[in-house]
N, C-alpha and C. Protein backbone atom coordinates (compact mmCIF):
# COMPACT_ATOMS: atom_id res chain seq x y z
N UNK A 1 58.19 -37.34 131.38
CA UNK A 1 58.13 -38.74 131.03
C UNK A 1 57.05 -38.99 129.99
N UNK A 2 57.47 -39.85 128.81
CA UNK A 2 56.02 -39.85 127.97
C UNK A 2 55.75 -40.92 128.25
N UNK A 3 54.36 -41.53 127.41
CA UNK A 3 54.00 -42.71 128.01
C UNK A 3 54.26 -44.03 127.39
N UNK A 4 54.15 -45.14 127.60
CA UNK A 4 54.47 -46.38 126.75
C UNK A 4 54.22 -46.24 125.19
N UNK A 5 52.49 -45.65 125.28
CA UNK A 5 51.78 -45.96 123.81
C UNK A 5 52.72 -45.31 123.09
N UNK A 6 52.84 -43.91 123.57
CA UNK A 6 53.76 -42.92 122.68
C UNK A 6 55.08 -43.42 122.16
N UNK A 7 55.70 -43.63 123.24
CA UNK A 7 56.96 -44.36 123.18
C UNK A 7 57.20 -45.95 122.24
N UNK A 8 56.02 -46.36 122.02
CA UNK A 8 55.79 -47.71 121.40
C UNK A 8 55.38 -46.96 119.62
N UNK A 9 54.85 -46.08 119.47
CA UNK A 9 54.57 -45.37 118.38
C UNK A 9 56.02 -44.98 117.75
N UNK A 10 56.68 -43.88 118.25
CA UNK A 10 57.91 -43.49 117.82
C UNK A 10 58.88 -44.69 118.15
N UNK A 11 59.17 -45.48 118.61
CA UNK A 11 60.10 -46.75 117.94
C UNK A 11 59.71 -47.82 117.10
N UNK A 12 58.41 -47.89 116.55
CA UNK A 12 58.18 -48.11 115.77
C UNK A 12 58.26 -47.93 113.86
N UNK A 13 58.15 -46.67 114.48
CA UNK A 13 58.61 -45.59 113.37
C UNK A 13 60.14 -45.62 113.43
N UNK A 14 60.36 -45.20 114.06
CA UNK A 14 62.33 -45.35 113.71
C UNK A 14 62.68 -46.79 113.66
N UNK A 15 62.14 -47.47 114.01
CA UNK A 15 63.12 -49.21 113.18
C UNK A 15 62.29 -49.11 112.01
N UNK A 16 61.22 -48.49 111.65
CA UNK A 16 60.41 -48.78 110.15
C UNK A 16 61.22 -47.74 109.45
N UNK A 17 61.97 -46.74 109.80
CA UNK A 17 62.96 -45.62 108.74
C UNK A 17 64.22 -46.43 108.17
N UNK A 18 64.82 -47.05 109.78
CA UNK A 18 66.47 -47.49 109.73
C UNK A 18 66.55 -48.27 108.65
N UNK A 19 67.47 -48.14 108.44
CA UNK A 19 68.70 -48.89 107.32
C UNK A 19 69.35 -50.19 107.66
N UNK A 20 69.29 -49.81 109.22
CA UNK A 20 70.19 -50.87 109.91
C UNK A 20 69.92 -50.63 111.71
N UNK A 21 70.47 -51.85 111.84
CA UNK A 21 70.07 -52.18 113.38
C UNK A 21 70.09 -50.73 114.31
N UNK A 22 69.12 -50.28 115.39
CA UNK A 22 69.47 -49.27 116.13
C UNK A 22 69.42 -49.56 117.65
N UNK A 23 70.29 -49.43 118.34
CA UNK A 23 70.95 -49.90 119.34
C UNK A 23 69.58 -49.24 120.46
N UNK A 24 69.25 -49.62 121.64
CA UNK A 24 68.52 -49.25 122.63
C UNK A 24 68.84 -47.81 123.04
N UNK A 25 70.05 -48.01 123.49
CA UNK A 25 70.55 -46.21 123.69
C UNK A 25 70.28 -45.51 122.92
N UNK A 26 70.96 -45.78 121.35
CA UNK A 26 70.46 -44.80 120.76
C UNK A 26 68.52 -44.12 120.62
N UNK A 27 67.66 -45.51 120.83
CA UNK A 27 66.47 -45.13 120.61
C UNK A 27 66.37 -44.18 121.90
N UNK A 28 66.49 -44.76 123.11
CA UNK A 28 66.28 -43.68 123.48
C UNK A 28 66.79 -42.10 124.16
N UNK A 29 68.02 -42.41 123.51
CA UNK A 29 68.31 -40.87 123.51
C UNK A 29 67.62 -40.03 122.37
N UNK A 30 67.60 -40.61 121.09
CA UNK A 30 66.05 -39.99 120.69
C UNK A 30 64.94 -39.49 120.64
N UNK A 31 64.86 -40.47 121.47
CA UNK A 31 63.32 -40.20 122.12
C UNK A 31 63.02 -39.27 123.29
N UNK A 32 62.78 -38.48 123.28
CA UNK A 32 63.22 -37.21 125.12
C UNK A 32 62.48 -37.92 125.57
N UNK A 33 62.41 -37.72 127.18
CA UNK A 33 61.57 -38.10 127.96
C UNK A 33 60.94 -39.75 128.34
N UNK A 34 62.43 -40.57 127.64
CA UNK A 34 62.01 -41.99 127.35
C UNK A 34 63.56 -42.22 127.98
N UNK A 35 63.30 -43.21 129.17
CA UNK A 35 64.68 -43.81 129.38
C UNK A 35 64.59 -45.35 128.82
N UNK A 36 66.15 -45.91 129.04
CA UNK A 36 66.27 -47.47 128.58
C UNK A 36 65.41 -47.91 128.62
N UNK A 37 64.93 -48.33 130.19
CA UNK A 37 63.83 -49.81 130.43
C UNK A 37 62.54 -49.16 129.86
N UNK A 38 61.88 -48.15 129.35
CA UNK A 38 60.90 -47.82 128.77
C UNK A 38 60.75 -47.96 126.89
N UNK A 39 62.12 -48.04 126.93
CA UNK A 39 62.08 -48.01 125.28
C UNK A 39 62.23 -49.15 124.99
N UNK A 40 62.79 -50.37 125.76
CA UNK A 40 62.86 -51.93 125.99
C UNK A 40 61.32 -52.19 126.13
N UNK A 41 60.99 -51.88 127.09
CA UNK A 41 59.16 -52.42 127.19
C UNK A 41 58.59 -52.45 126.17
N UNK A 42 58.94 -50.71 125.22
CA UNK A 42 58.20 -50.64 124.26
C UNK A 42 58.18 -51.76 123.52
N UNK A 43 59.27 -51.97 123.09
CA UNK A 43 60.21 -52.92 122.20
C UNK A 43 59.49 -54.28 122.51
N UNK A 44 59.47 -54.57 123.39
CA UNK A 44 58.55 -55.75 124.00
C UNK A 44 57.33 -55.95 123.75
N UNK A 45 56.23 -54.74 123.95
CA UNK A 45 54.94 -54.83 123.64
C UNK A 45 54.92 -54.70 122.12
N UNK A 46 55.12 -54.15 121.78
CA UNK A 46 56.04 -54.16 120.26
C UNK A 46 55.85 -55.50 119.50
N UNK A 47 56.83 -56.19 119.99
CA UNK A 47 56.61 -57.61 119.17
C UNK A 47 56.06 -58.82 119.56
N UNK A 48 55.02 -58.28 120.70
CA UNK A 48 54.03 -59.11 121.57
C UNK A 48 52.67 -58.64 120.23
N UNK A 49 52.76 -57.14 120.38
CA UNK A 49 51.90 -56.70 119.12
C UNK A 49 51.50 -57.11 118.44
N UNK A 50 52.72 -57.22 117.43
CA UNK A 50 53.03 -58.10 115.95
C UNK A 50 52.76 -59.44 115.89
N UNK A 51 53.17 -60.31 117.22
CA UNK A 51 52.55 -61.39 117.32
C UNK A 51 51.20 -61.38 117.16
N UNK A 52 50.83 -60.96 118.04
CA UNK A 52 49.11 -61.43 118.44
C UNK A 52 48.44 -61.06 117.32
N UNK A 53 49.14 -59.63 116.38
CA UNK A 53 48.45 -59.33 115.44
C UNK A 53 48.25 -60.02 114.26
N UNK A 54 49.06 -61.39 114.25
CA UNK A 54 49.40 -62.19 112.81
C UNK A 54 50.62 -60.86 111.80
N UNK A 55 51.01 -60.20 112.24
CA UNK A 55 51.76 -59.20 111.08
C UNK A 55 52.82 -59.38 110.22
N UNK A 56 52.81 -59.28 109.21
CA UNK A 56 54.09 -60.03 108.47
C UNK A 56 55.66 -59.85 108.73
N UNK A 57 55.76 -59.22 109.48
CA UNK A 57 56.69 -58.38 109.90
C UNK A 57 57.07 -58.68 111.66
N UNK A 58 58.37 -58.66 111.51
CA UNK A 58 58.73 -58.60 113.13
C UNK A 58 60.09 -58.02 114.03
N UNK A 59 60.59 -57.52 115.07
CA UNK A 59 61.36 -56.92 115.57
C UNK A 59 62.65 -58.07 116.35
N UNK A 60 63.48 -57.80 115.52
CA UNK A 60 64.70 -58.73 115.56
C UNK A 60 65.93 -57.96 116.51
N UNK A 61 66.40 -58.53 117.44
CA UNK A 61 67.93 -58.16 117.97
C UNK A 61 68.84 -58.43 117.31
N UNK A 62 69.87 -57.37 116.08
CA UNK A 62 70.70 -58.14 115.47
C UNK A 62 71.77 -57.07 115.50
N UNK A 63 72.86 -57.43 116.04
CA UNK A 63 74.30 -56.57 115.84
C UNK A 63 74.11 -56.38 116.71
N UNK A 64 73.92 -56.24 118.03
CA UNK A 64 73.54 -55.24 118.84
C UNK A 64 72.90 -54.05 119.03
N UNK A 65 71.75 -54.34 117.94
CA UNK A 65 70.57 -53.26 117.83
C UNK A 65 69.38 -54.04 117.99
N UNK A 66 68.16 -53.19 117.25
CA UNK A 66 66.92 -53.75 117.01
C UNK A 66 66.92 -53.26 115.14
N UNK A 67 65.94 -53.98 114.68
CA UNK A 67 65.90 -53.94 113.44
C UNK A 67 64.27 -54.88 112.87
N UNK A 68 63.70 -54.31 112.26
CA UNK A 68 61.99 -54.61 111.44
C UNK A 68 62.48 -55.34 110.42
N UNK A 69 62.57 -56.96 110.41
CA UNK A 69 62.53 -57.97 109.53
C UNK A 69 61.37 -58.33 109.21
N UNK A 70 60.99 -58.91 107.81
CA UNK A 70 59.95 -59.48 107.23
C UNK A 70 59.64 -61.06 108.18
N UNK A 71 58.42 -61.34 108.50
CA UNK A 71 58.89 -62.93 109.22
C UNK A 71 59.40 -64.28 107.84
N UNK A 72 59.85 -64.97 108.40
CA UNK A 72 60.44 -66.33 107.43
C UNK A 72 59.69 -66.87 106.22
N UNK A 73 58.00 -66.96 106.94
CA UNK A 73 57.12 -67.40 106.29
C UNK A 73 56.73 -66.54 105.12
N UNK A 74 57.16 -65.27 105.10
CA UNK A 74 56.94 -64.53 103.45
C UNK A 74 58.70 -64.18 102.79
N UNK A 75 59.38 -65.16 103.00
CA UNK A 75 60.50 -64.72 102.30
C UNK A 75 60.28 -65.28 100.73
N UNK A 76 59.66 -65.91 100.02
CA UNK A 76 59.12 -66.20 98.94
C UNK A 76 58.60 -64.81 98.23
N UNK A 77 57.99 -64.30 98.75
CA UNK A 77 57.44 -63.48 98.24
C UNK A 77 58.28 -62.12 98.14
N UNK A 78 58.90 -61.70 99.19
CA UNK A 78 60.11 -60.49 99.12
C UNK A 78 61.56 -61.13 98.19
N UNK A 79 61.66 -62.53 98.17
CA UNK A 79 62.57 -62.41 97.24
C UNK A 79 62.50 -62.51 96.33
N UNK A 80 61.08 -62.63 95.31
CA UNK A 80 60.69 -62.29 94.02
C UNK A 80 60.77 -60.48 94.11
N UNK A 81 60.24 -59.68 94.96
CA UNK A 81 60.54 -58.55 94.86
C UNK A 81 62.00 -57.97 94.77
N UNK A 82 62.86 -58.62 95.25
CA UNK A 82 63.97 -58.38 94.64
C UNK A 82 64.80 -58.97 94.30
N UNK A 83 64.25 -59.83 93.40
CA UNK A 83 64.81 -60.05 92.14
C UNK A 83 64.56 -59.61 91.40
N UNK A 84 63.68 -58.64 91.33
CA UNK A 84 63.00 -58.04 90.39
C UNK A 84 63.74 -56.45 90.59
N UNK A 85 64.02 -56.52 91.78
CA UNK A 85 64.90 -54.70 92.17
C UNK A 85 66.02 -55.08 91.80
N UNK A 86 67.00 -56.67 91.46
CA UNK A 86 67.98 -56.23 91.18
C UNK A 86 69.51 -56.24 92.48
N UNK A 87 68.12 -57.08 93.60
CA UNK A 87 69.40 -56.71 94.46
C UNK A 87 70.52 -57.75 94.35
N UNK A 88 71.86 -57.52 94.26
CA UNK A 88 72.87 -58.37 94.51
C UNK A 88 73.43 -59.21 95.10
N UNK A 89 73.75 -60.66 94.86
CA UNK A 89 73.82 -61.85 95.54
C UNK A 89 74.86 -62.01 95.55
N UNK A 90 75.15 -63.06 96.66
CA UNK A 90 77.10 -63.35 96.96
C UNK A 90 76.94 -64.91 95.86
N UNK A 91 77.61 -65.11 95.26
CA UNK A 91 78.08 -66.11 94.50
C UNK A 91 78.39 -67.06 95.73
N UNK A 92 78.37 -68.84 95.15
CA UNK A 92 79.11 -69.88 96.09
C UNK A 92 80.14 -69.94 96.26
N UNK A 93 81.25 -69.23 95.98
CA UNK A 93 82.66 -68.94 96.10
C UNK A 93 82.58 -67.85 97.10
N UNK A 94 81.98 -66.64 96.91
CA UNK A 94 82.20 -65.67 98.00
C UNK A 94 81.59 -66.23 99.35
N UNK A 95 80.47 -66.81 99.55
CA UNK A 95 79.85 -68.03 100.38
C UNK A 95 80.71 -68.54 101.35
N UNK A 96 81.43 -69.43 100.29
CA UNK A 96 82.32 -70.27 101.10
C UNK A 96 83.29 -69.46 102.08
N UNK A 97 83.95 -68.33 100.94
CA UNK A 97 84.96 -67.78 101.50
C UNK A 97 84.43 -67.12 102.97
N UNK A 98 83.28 -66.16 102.83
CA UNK A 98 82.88 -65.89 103.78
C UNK A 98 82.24 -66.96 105.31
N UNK A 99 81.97 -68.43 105.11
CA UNK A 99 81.86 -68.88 105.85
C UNK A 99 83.02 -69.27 106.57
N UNK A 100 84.27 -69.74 105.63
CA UNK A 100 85.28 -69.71 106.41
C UNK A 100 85.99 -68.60 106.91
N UNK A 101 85.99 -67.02 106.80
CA UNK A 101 86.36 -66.34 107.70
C UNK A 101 85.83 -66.15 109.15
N UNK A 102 84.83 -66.38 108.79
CA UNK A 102 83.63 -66.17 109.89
C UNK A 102 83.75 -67.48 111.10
N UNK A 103 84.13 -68.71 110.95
CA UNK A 103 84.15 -69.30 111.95
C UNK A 103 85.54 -69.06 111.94
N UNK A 104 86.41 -69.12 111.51
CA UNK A 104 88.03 -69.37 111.33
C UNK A 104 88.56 -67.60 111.72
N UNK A 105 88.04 -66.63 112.12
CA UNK A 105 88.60 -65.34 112.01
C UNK A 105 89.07 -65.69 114.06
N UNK A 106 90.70 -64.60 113.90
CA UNK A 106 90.97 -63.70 112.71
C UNK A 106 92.01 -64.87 111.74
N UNK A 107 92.35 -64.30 110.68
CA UNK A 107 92.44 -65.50 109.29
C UNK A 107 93.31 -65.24 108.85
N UNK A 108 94.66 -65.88 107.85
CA UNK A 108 95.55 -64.91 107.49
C UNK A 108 94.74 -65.74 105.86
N UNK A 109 94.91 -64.75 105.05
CA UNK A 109 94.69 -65.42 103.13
C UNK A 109 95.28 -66.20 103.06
N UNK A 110 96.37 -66.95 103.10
CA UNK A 110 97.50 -68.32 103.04
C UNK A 110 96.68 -69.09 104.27
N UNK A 111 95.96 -68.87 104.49
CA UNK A 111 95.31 -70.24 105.82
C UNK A 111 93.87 -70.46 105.44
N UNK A 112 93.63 -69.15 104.72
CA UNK A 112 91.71 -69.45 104.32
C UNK A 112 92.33 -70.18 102.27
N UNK A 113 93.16 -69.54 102.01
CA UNK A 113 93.39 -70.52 100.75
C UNK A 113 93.70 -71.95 100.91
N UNK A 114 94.60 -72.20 101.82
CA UNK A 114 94.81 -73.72 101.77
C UNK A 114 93.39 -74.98 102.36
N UNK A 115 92.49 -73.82 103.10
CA UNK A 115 91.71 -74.55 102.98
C UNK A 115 90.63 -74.56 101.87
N UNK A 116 90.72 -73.34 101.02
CA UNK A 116 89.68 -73.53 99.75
C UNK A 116 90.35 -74.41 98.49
N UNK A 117 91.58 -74.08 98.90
CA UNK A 117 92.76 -74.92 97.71
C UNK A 117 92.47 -73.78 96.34
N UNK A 118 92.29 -72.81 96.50
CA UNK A 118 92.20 -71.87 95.63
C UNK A 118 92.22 -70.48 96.06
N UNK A 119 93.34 -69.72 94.82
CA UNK A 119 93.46 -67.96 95.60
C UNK A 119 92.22 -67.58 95.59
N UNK A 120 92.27 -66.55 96.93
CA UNK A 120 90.64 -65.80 97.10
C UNK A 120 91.00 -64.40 97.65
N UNK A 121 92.01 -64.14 96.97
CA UNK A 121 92.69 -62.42 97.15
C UNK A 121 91.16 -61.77 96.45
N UNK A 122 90.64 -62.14 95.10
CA UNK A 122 89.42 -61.08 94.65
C UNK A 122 88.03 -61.36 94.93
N UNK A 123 87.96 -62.58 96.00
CA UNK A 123 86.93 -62.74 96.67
C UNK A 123 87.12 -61.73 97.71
N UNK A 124 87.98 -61.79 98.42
CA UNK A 124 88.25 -60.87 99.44
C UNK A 124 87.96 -59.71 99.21
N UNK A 125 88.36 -59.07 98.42
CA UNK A 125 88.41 -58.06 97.99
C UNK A 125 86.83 -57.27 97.74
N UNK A 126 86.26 -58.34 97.05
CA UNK A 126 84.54 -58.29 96.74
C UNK A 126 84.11 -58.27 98.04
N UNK A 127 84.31 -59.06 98.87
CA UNK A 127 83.70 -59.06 100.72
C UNK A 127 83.80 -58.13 101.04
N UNK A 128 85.02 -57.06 101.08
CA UNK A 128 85.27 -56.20 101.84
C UNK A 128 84.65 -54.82 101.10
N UNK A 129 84.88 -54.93 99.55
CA UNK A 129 83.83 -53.71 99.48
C UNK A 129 82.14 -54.06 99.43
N UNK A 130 81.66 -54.84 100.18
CA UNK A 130 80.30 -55.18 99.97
C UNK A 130 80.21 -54.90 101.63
N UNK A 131 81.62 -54.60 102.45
CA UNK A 131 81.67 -54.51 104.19
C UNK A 131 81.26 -55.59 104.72
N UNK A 132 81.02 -57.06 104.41
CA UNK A 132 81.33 -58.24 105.06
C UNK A 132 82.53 -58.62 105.78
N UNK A 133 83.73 -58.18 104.87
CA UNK A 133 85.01 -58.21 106.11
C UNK A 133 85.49 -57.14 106.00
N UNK A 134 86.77 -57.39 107.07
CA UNK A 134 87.88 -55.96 106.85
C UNK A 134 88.86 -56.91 107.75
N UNK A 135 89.77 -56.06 106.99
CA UNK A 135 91.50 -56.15 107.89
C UNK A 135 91.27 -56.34 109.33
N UNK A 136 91.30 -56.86 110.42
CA UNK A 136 91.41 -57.05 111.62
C UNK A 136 92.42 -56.33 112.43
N UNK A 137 93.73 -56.73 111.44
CA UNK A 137 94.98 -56.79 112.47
C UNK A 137 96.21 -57.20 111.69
N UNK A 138 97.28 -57.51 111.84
CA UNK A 138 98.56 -57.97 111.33
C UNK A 138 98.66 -59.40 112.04
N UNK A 139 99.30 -60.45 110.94
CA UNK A 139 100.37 -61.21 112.05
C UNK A 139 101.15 -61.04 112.39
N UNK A 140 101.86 -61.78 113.42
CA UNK A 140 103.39 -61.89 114.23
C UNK A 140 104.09 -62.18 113.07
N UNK A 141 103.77 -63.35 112.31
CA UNK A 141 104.77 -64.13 111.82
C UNK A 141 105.41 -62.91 110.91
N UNK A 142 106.65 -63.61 109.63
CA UNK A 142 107.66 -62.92 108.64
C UNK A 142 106.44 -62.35 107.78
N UNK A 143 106.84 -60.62 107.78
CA UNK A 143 106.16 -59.65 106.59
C UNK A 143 104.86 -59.92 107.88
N UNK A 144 104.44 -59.94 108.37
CA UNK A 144 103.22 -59.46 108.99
C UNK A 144 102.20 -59.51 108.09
N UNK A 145 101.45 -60.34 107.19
CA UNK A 145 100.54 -60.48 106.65
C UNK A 145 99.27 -60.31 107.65
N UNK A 146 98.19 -59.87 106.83
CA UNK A 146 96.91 -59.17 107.79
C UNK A 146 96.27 -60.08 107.83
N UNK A 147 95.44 -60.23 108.65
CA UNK A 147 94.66 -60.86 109.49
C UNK A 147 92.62 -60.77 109.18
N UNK A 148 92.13 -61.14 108.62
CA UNK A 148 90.99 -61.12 108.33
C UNK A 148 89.64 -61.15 109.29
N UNK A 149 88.70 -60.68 109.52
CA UNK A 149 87.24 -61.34 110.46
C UNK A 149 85.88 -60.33 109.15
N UNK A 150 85.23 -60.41 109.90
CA UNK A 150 83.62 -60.27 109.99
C UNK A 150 83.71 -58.72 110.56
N UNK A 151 82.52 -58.17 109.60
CA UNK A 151 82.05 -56.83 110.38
C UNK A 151 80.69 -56.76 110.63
N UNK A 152 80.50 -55.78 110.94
CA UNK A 152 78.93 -55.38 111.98
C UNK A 152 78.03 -55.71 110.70
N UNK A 153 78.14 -55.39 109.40
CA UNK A 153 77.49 -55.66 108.42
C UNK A 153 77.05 -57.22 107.72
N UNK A 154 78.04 -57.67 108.44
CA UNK A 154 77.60 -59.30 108.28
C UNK A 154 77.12 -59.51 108.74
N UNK A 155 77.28 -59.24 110.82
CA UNK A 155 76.10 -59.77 111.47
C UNK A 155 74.31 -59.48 110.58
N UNK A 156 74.67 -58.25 110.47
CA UNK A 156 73.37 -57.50 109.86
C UNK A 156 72.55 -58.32 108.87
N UNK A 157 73.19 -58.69 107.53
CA UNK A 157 73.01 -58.96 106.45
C UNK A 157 72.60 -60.79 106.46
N UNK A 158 73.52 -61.27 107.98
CA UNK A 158 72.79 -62.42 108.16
C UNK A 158 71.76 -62.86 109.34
N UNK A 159 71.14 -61.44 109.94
CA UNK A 159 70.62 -61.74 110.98
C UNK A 159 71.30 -62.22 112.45
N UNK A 160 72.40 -61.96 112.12
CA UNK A 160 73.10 -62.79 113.83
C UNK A 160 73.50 -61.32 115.01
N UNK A 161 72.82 -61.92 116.29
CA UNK A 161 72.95 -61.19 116.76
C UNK A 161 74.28 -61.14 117.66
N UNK A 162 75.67 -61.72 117.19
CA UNK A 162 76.25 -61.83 117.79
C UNK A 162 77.44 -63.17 116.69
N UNK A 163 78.83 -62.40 116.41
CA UNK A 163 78.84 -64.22 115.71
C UNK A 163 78.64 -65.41 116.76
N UNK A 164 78.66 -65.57 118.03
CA UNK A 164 78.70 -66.45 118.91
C UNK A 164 77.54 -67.12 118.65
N UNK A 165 76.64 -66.65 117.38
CA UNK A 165 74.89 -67.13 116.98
C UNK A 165 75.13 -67.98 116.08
N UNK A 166 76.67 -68.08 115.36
CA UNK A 166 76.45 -68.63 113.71
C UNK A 166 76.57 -70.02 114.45
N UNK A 167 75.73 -71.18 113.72
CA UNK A 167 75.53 -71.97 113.81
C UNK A 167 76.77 -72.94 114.35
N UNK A 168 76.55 -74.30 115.17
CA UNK A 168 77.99 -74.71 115.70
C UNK A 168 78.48 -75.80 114.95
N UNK A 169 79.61 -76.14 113.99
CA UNK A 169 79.74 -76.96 113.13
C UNK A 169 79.53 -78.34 113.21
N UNK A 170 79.17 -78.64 114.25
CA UNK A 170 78.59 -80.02 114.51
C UNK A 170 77.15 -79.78 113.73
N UNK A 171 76.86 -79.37 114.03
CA UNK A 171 74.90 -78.50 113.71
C UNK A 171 75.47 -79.02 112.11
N UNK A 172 75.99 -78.44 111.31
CA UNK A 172 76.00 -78.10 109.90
C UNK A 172 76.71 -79.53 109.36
N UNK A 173 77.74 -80.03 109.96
CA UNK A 173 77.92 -81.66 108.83
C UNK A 173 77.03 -82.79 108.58
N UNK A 174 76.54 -82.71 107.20
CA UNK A 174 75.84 -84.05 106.53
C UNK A 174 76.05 -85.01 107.35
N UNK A 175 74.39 -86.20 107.74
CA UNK A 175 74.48 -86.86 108.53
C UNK A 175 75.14 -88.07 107.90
């Protein structure tokens, strides 16, 4: 059995490597000698840590992982850093499109167009190689047209740990 500190050291380090959310199991099957509720504690003292420490930085549940986000209060400052790296933004068309799959999934394209009132076959298309959506499924109806949702990479990319998180449309209409 190792001990908390240790165990709080090495998951630290592996959400500061990841790319993307890493699930509890996986940390600690990683980790030898570290079961679940020990790599959870860690996880806990962890961002009790970061708190108390003022740290700019903090440990988020998102997708059904854990994942090292910057906190809110310096997003000014990381998004001059990349804008400056260059990183790539969704346009207000891909936006939209993507907000309406996301509450409206699964979706057929003839049901997310009539509500944009405009084709979004190469929005789609842009979503899906950026891995925001994918094919779901088929319909019932004539020709079986496919069926649209959300992937693990959206949750990711918007912080939700769950879509059951995205905001409830009452929340979002102008008062």
């Amino acid at each position: 059995m190792k001990k908390i500190e240790e165990i709080k050291i090495i998951v630290e380090a592996l959400l500061f490597a990841a790319e993307e959310p890493v699930t509890l199991r996986k940390l600690a099957d990683i980790i030898e000698g570290a079961n679940g509720a020990q790599t959870q504690e860690a996880i806990a003292q962890l961002k009790n840590d970061y708190d108390m420490q003022g740290r700019a930085f903090q440990i988020e549940e998102v997708a059904g992982g854990y994942q090292l986000f910057t906190r809110p209060e310096y997003y000014e400052w990381v998004a001059k850093l990349r804008k400056k790296t260059g990183e790539t933004r969704l346009s207000q068309a891909a936006l939209e499109t993507l907000a309406i799959i996301a509450y409206k999934q699964p979706i057929l394209r003839a049901n997310l167009e009539s509500i944009r009132g405009v084709q979004s076959g190469q929005i789609i298309r842009l979503l899906m190689e950026k891995d925001l959506v994918k094919v779901v499924g088929r319909d019932e109806s004539l020709g079986h047209p496919l069926l649209y949702g959300t992937t693990k990479k959206f949750l990711e990319y918007f912080g939700l740990k769950d879509i059951k998180d995205l905001p409830k449309i009452e929340e979002l209409e102008a008062p």
